[in-house]
Structure formats: C-alpha cells, structure tokens
PDB file of N, CA and C in Angstrom:
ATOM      1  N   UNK A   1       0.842  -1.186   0.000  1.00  0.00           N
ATOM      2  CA  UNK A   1       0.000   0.000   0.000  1.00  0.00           C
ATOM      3  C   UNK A   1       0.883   1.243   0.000  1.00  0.00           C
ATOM      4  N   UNK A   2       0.212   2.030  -0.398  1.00  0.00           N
ATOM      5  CA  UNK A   2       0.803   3.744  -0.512  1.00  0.00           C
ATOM      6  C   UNK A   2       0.780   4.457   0.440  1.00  0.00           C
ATOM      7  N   UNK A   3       1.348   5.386   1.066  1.00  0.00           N
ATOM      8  CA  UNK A   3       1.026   6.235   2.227  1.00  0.00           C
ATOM      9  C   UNK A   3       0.711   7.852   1.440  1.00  0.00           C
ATOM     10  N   UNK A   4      -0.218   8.213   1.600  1.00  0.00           N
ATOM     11  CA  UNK A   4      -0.882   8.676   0.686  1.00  0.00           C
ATOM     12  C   UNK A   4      -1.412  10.213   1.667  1.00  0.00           C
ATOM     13  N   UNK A   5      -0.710  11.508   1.249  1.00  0.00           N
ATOM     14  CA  UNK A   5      -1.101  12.907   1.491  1.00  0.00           C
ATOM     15  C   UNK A   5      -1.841  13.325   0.866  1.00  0.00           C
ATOM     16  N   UNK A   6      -3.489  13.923   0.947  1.00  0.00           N
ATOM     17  CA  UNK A   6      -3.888  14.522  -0.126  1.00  0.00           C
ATOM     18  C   UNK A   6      -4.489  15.817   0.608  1.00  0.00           C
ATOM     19  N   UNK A   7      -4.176  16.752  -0.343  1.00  0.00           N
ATOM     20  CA  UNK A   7      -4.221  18.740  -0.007  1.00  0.00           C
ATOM     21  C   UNK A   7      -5.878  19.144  -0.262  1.00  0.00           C
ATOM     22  N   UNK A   8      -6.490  17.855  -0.691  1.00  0.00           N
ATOM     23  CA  UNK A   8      -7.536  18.703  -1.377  1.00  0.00           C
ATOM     24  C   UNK A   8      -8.848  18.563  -0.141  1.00  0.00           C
ATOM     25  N   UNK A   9      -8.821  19.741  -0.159  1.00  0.00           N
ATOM     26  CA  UNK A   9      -9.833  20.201   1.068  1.00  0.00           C
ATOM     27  C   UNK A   9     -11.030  19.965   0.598  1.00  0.00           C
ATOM     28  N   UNK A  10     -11.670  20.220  -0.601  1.00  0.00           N
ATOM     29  CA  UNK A  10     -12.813  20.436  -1.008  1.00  0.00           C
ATOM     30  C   UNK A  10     -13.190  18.683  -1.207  1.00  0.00           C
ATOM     31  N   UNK A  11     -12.835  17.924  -0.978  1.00  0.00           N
ATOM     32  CA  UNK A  11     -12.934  16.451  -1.245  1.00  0.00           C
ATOM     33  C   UNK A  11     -13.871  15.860   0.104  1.00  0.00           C
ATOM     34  N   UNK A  12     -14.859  14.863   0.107  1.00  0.00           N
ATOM     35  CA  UNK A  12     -15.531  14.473   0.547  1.00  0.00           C
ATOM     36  C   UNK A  12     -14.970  13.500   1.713  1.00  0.00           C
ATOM     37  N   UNK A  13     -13.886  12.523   1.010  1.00  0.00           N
ATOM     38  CA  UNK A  13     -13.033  11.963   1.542  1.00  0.00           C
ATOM     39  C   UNK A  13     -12.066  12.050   2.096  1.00  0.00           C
ATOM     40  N   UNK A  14     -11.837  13.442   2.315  1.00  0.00           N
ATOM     41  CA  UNK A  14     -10.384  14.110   2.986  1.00  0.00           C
ATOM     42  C   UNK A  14     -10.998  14.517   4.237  1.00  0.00           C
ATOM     43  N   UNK A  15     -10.291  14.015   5.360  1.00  0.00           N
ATOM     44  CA  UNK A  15     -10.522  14.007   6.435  1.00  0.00           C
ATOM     45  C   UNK A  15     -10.193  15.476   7.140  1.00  0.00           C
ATOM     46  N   UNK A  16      -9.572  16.426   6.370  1.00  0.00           N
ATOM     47  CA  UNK A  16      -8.597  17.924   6.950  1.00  0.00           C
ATOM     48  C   UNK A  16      -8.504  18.181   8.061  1.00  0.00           C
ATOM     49  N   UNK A  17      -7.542  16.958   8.914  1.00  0.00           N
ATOM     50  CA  UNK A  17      -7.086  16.954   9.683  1.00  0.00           C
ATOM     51  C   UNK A  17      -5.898  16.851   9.594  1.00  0.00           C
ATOM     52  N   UNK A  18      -5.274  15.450   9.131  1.00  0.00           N
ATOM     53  CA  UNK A  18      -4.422  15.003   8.764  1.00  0.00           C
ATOM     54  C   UNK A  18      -3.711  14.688   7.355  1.00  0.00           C
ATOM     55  N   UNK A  19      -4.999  15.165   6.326  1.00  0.00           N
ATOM     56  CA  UNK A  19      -4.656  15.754   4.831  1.00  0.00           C
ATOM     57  C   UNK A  19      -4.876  13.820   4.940  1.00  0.00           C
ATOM     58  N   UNK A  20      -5.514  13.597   5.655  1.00  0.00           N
ATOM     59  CA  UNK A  20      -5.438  11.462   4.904  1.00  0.00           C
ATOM     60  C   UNK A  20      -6.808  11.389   4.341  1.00  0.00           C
ATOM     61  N   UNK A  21      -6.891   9.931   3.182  1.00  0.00           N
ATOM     62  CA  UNK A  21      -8.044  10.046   2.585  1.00  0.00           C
ATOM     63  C   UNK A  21      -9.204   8.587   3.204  1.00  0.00           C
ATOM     64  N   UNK A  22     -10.180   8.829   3.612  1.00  0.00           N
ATOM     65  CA  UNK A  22     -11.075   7.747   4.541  1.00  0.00           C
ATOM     66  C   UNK A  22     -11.947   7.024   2.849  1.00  0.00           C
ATOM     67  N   UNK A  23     -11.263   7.349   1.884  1.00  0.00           N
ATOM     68  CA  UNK A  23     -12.353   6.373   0.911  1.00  0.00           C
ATOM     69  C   UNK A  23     -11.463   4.671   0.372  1.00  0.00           C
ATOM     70  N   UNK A  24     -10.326   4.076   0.802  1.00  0.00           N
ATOM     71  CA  UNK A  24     -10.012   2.914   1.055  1.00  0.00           C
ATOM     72  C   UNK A  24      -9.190   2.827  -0.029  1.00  0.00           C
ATOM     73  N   UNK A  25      -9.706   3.442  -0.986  1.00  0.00           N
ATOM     74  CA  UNK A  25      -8.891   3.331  -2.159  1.00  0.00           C
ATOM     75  C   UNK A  25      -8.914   3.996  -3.590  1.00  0.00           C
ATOM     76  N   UNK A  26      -8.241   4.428  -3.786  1.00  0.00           N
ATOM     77  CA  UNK A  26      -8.509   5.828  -5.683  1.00  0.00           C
ATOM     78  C   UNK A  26      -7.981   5.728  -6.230  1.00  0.00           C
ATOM     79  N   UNK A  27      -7.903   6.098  -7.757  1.00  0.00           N
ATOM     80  CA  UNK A  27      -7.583   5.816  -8.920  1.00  0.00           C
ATOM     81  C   UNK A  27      -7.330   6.990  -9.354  1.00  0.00           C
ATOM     82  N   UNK A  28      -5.980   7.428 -10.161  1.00  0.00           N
ATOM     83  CA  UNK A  28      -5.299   8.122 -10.483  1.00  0.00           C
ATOM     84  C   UNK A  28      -5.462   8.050 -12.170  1.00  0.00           C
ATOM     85  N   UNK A  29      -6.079   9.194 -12.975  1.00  0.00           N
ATOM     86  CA  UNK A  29      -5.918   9.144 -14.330  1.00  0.00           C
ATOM     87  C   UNK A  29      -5.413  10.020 -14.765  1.00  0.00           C
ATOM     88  N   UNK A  30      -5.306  10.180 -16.086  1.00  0.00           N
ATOM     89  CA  UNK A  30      -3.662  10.347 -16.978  1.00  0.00           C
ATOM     90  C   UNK A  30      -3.221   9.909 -18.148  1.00  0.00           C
ATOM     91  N   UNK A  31      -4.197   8.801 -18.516  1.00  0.00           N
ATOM     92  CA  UNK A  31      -3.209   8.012 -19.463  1.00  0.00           C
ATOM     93  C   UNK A  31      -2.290   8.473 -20.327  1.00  0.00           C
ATOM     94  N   UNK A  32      -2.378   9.413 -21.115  1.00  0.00           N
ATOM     95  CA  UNK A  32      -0.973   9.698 -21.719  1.00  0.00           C
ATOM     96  C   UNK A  32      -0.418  11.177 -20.866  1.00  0.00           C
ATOM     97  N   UNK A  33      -0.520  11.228 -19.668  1.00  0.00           N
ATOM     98  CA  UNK A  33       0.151  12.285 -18.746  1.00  0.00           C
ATOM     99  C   UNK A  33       1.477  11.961 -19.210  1.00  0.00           C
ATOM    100  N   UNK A  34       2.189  13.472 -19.019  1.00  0.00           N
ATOM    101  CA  UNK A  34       4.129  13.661 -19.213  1.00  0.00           C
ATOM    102  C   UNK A  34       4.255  14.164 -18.132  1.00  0.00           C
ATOM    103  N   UNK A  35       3.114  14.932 -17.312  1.00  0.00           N
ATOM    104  CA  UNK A  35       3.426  15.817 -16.598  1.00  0.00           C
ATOM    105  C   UNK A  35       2.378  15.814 -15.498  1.00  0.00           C
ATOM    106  N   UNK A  36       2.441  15.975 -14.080  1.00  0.00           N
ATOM    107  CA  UNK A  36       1.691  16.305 -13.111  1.00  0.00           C
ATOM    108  C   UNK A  36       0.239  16.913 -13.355  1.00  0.00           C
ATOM    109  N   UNK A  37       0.467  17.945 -13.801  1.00  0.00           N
ATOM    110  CA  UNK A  37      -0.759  18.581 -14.041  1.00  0.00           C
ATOM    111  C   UNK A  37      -1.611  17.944 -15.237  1.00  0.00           C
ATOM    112  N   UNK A  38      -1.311  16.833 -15.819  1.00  0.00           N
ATOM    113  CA  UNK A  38      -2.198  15.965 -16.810  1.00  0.00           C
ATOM    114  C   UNK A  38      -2.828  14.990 -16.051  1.00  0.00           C
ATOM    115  N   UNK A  39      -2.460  14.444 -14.983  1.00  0.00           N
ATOM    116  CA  UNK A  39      -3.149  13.572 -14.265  1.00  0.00           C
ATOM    117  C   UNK A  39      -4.249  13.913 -13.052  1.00  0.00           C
ATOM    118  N   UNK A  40      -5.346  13.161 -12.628  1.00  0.00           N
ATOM    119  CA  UNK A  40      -6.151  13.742 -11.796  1.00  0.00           C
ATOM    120  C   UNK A  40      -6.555  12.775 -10.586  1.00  0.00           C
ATOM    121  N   UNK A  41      -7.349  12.919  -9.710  1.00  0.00           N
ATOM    122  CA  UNK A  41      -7.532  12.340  -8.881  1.00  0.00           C
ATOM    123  C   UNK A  41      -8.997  11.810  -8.992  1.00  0.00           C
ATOM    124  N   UNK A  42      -9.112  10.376 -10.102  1.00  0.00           N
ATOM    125  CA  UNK A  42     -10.711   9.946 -10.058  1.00  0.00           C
ATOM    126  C   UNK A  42     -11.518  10.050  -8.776  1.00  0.00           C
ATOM    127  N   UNK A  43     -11.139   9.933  -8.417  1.00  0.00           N
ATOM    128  CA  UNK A  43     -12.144   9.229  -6.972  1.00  0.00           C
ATOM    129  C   UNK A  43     -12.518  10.551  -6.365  1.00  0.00           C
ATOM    130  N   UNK A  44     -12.520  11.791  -7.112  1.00  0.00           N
ATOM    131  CA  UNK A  44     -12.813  13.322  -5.777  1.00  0.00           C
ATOM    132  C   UNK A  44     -14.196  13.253  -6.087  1.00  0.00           C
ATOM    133  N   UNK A  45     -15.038  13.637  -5.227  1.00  0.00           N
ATOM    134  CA  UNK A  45     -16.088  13.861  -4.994  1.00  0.00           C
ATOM    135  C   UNK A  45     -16.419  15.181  -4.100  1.00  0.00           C
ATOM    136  N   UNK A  46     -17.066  15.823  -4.660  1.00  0.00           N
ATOM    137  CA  UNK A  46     -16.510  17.099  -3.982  1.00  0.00           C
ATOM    138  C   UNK A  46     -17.636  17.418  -2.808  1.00  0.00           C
ATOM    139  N   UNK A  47     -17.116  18.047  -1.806  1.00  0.00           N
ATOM    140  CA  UNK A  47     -17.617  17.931   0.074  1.00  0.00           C
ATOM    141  C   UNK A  47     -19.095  18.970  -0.578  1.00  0.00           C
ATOM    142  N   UNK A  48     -20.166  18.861  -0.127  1.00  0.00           N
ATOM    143  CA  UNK A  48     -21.473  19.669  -0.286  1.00  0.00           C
ATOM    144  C   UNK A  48     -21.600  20.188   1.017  1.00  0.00           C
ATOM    145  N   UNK A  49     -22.272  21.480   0.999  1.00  0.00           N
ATOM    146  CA  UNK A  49     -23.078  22.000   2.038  1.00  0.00           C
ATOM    147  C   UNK A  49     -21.940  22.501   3.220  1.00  0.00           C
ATOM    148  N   UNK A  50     -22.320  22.268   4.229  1.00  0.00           N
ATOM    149  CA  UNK A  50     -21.362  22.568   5.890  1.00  0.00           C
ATOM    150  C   UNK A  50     -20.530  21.312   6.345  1.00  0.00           C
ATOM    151  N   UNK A  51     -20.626  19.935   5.546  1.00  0.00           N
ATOM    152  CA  UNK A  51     -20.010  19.078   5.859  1.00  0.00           C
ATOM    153  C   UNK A  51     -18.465  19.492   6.192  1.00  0.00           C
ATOM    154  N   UNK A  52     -18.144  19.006   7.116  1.00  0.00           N
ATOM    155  CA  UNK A  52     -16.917  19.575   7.487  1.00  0.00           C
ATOM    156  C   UNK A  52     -15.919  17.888   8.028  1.00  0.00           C
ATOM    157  N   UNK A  53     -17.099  16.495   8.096  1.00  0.00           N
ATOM    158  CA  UNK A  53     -16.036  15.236   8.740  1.00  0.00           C
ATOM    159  C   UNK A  53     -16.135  14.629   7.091  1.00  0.00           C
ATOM    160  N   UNK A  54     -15.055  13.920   6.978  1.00  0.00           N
ATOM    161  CA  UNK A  54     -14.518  12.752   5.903  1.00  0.00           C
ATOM    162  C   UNK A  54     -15.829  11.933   5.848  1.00  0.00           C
ATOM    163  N   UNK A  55     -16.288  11.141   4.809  1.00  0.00           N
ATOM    164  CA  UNK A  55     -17.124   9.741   5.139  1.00  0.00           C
ATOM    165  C   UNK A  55     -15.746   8.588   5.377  1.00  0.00           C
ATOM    166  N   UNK A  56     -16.390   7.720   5.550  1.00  0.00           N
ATOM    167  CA  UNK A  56     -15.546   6.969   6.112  1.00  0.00           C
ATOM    168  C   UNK A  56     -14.158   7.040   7.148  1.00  0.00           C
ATOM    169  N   UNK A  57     -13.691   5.603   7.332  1.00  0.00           N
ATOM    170  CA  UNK A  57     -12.392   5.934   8.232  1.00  0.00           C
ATOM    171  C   UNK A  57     -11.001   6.653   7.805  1.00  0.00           C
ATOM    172  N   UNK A  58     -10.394   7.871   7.554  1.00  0.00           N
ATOM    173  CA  UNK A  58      -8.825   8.188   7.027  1.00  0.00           C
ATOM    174  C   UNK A  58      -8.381   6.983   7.081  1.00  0.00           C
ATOM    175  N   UNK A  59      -7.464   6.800   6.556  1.00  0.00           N
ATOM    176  CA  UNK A  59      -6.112   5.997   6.636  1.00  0.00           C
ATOM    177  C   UNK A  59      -5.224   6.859   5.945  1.00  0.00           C
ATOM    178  N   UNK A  60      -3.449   6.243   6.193  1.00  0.00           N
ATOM    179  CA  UNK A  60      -2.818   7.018   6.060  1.00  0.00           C
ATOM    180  C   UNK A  60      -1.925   6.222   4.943  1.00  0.00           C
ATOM    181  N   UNK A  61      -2.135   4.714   4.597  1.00  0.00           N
ATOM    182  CA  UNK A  61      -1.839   3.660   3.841  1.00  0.00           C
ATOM    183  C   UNK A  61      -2.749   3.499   3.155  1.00  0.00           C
ATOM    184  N   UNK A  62      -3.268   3.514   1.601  1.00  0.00           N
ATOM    185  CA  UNK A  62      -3.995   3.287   0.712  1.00  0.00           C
ATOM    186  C   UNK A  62      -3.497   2.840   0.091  1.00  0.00           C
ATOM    187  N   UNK A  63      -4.751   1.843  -1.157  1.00  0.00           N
ATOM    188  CA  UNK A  63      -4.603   1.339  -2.803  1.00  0.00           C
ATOM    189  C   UNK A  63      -4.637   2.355  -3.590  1.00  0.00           C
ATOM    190  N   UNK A  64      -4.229   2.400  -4.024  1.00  0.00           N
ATOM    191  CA  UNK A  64      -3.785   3.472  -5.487  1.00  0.00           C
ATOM    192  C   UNK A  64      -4.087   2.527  -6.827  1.00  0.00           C
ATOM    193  N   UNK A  65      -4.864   2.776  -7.638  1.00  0.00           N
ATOM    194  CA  UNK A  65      -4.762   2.520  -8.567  1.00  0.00           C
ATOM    195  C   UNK A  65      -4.442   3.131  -9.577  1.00  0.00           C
ATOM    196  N   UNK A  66      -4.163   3.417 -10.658  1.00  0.00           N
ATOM    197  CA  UNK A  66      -3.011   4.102 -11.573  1.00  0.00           C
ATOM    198  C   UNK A  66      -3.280   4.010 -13.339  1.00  0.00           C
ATOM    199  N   UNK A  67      -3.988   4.951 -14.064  1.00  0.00           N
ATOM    200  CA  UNK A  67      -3.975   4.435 -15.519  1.00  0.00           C
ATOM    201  C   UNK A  67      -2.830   5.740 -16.065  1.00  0.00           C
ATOM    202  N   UNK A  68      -1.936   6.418 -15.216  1.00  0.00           N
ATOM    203  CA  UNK A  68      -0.783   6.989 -15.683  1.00  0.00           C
ATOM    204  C   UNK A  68       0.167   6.239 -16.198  1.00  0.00           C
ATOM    205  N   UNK A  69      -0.137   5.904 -17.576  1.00  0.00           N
ATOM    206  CA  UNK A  69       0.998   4.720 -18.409  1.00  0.00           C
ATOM    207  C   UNK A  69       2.280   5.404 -18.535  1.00  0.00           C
ATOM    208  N   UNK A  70       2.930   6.525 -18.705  1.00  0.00           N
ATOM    209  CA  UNK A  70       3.707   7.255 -18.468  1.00  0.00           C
ATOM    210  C   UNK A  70       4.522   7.110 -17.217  1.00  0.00           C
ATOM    211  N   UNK A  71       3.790   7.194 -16.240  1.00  0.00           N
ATOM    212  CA  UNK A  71       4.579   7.135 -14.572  1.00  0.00           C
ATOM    213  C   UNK A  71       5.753   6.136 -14.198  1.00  0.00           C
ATOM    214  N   UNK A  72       6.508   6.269 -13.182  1.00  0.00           N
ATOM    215  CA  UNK A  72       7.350   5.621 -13.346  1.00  0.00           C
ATOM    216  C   UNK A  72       6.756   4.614 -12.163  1.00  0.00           C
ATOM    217  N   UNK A  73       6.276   4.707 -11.403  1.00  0.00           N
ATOM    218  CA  UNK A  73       5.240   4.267 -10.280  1.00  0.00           C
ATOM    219  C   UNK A  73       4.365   3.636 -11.181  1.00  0.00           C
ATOM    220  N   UNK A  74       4.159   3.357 -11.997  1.00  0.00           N
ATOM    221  CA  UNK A  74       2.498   2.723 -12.367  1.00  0.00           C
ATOM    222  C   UNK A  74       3.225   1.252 -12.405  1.00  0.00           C
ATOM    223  N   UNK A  75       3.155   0.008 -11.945  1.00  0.00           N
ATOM    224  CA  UNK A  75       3.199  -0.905 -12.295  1.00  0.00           C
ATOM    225  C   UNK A  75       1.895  -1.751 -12.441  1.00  0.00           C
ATOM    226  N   UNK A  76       1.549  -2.368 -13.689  1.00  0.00           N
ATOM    227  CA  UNK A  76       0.743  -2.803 -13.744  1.00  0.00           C
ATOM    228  C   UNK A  76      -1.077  -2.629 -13.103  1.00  0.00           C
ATOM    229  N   UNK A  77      -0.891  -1.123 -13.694  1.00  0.00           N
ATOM    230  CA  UNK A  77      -1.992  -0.471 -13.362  1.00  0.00           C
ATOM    231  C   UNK A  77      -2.191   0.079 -11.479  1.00  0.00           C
ATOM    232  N   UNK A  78      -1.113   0.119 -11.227  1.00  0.00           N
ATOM    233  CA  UNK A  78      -1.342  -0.001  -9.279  1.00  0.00           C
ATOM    234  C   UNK A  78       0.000   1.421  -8.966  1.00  0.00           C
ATOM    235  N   UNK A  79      -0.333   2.012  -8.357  1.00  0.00           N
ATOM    236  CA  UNK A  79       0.928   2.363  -8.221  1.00  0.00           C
ATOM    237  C   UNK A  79       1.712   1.815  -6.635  1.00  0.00           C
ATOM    238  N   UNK A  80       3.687   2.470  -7.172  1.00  0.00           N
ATOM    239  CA  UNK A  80       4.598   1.429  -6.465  1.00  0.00           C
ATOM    240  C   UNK A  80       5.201   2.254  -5.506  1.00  0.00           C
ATOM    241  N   UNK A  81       5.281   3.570  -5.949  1.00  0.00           N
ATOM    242  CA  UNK A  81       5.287   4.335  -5.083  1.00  0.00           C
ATOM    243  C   UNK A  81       5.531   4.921  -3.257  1.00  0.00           C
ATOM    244  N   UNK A  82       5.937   4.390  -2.363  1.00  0.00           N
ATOM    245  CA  UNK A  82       6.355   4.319  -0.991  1.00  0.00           C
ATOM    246  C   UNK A  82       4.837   5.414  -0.719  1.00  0.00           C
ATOM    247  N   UNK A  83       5.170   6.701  -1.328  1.00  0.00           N
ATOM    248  CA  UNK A  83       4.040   7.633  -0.654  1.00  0.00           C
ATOM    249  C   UNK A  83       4.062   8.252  -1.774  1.00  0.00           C
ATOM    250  N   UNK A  84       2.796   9.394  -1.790  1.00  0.00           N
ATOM    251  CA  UNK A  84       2.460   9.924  -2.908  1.00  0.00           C
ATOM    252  C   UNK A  84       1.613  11.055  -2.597  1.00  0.00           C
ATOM    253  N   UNK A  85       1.270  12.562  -3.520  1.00  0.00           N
ATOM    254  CA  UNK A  85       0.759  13.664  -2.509  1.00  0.00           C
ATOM    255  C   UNK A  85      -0.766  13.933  -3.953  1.00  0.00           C
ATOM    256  N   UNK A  86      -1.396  14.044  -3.522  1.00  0.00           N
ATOM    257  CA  UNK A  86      -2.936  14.665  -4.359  1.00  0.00           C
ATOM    258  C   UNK A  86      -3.033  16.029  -4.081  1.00  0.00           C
ATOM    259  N   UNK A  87      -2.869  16.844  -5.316  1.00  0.00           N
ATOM    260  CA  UNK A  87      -2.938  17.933  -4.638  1.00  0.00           C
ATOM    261  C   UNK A  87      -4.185  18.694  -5.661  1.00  0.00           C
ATOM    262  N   UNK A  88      -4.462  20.230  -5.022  1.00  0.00           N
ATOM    263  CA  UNK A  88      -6.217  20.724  -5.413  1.00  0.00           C
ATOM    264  C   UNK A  88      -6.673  21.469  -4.454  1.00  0.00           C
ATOM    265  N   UNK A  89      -6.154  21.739  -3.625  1.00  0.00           N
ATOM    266  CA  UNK A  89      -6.784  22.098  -2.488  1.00  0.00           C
ATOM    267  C   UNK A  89      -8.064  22.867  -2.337  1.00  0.00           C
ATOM    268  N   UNK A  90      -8.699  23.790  -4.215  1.00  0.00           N
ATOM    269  CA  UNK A  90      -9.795  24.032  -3.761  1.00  0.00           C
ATOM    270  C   UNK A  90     -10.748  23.537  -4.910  1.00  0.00           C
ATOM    271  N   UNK A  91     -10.552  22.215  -5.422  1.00  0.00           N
ATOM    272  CA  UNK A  91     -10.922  21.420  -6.577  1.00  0.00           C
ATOM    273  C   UNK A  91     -12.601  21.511  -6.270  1.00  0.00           C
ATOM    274  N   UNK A  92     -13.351  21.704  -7.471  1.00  0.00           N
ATOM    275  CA  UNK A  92     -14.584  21.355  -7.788  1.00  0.00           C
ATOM    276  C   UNK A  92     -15.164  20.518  -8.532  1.00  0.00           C
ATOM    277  N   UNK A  93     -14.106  19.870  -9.151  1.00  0.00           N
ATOM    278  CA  UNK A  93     -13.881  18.783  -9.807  1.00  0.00           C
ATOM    279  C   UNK A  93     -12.866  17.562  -9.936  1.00  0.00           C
ATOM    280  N   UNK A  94     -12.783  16.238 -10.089  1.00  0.00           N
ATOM    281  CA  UNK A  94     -11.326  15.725 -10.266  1.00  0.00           C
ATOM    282  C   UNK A  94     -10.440  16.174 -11.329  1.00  0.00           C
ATOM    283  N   UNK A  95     -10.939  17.151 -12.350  1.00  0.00           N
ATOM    284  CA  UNK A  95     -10.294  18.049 -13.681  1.00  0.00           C
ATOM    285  C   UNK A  95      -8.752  19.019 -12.595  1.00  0.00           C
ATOM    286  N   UNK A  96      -9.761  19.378 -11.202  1.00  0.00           N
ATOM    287  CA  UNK A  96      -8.995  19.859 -10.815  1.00  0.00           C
ATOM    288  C   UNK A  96      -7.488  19.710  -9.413  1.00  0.00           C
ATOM    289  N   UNK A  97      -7.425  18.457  -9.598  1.00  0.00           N
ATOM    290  CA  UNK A  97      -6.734  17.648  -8.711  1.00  0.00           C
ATOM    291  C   UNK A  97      -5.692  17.125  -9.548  1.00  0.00           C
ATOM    292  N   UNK A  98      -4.305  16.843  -9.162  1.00  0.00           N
ATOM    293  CA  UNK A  98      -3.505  16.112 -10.008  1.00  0.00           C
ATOM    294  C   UNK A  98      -2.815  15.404  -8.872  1.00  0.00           C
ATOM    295  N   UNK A  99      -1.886  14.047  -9.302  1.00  0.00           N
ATOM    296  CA  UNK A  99      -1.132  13.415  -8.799  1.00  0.00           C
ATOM    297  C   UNK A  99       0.894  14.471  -8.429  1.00  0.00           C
ATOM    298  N   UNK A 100       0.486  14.333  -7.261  1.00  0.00           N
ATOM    299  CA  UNK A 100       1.715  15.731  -7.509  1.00  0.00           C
ATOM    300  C   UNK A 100       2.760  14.616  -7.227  1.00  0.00           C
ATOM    301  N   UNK A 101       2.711  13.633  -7.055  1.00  0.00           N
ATOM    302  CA  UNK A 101       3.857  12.570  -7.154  1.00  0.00           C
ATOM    303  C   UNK A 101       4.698  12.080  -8.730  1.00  0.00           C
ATOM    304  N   UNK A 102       3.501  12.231  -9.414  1.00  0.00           N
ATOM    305  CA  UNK A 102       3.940  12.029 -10.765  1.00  0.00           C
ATOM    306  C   UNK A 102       5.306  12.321 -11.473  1.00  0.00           C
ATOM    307  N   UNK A 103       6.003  11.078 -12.151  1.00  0.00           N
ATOM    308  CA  UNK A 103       7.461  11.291 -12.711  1.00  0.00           C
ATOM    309  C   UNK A 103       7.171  10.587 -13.963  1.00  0.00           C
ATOM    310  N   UNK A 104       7.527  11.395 -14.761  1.00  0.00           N
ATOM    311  CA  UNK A 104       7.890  10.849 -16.030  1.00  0.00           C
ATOM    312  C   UNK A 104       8.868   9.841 -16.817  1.00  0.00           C
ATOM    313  N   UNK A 105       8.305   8.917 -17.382  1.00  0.00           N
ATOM    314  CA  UNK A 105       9.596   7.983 -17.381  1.00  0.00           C
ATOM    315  C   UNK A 105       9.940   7.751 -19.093  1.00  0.00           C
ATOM    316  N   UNK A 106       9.333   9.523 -19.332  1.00  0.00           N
ATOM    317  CA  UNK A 106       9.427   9.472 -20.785  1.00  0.00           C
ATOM    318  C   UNK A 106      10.808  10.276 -21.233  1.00  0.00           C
TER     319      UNK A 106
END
C-alpha cells in the first residue's frame, strides 16, 4: 500500500485533519500524462453543504490505482510508489486535482 497525502480540502473523503483520505482506495488518471498537471484524482467527490467530517475511516496507507501509463510508479496499473501527494486544495472537480507525485519515465 501507498502512504498517501492529499491537499484537497474540497474532497468528501479528505478528512482535513491530517490531509489522509477515509475512501479505502482511488484511482489516479492520466493516461498519456508527461506531466503532473495531466493527471487527476478519479475518486474526488466534492464535500457539499457545511459538511466539514470525511465519510468513512482516514487511513494514512492506501490502494492506489493508476492508468498513468507514463509514470514511473504505475506498475501494472497499481501504483509502487512508498508515498504519494494529491494535490487541489480548492478542486470542484477531479479536472482539478492532479497526482503531484507524478514522474515521467518518458
């Protein structure tokens, strides 16, 4: 598993406490990303209303899944990554989130 920082406040699943994500597991797209800002964070769902707690439990170890064919982390669709940062902090969309871990292995 990944140990996994994510900045984005506006996310349903971000706990903004500890910047950890309580949805178990997300998927990172990209496919022909070169660069950080081409990739996004599928899984945002963006926080409605006064909600202010995460759904579910944070964790600070997640699945990552990965269609950044580019990355140097993507193995076989998963990423390999030790830790990895989501960043967006005031995303209204996953358009507006990227994998700020992202390396090019082009």
């Amino acid at each position: 598993m990944t140990q996994l920082k994510c900045s984005v406040r506006s996310c349903m699943y971000n706990d903004n406490e500890g910047n950890l994500c309580s949805k178990g597991d997300i998927m990172i797209g990209g496919n022909s990303a070169t660069a950080s800002n081409e990739t996004r964070c599928e899984s945002f769902k963006e926080r409605r209303g006064s909600a202010s707690n995460s759904v579910g439990s944070p964790s600070e170890k997640i699945e990552v899944g990965c269609k950044a064919e580019n990355c140097v982390f993507n193995e076989e669709c998963k990423c390999s990554a030790q830790s990895i940062g989501i960043a967006g902090s005031n995303a209204c969309s996953c358009a507006e989130t990227e994998c700020a871990s992202f390396e090019c292995q082009c």
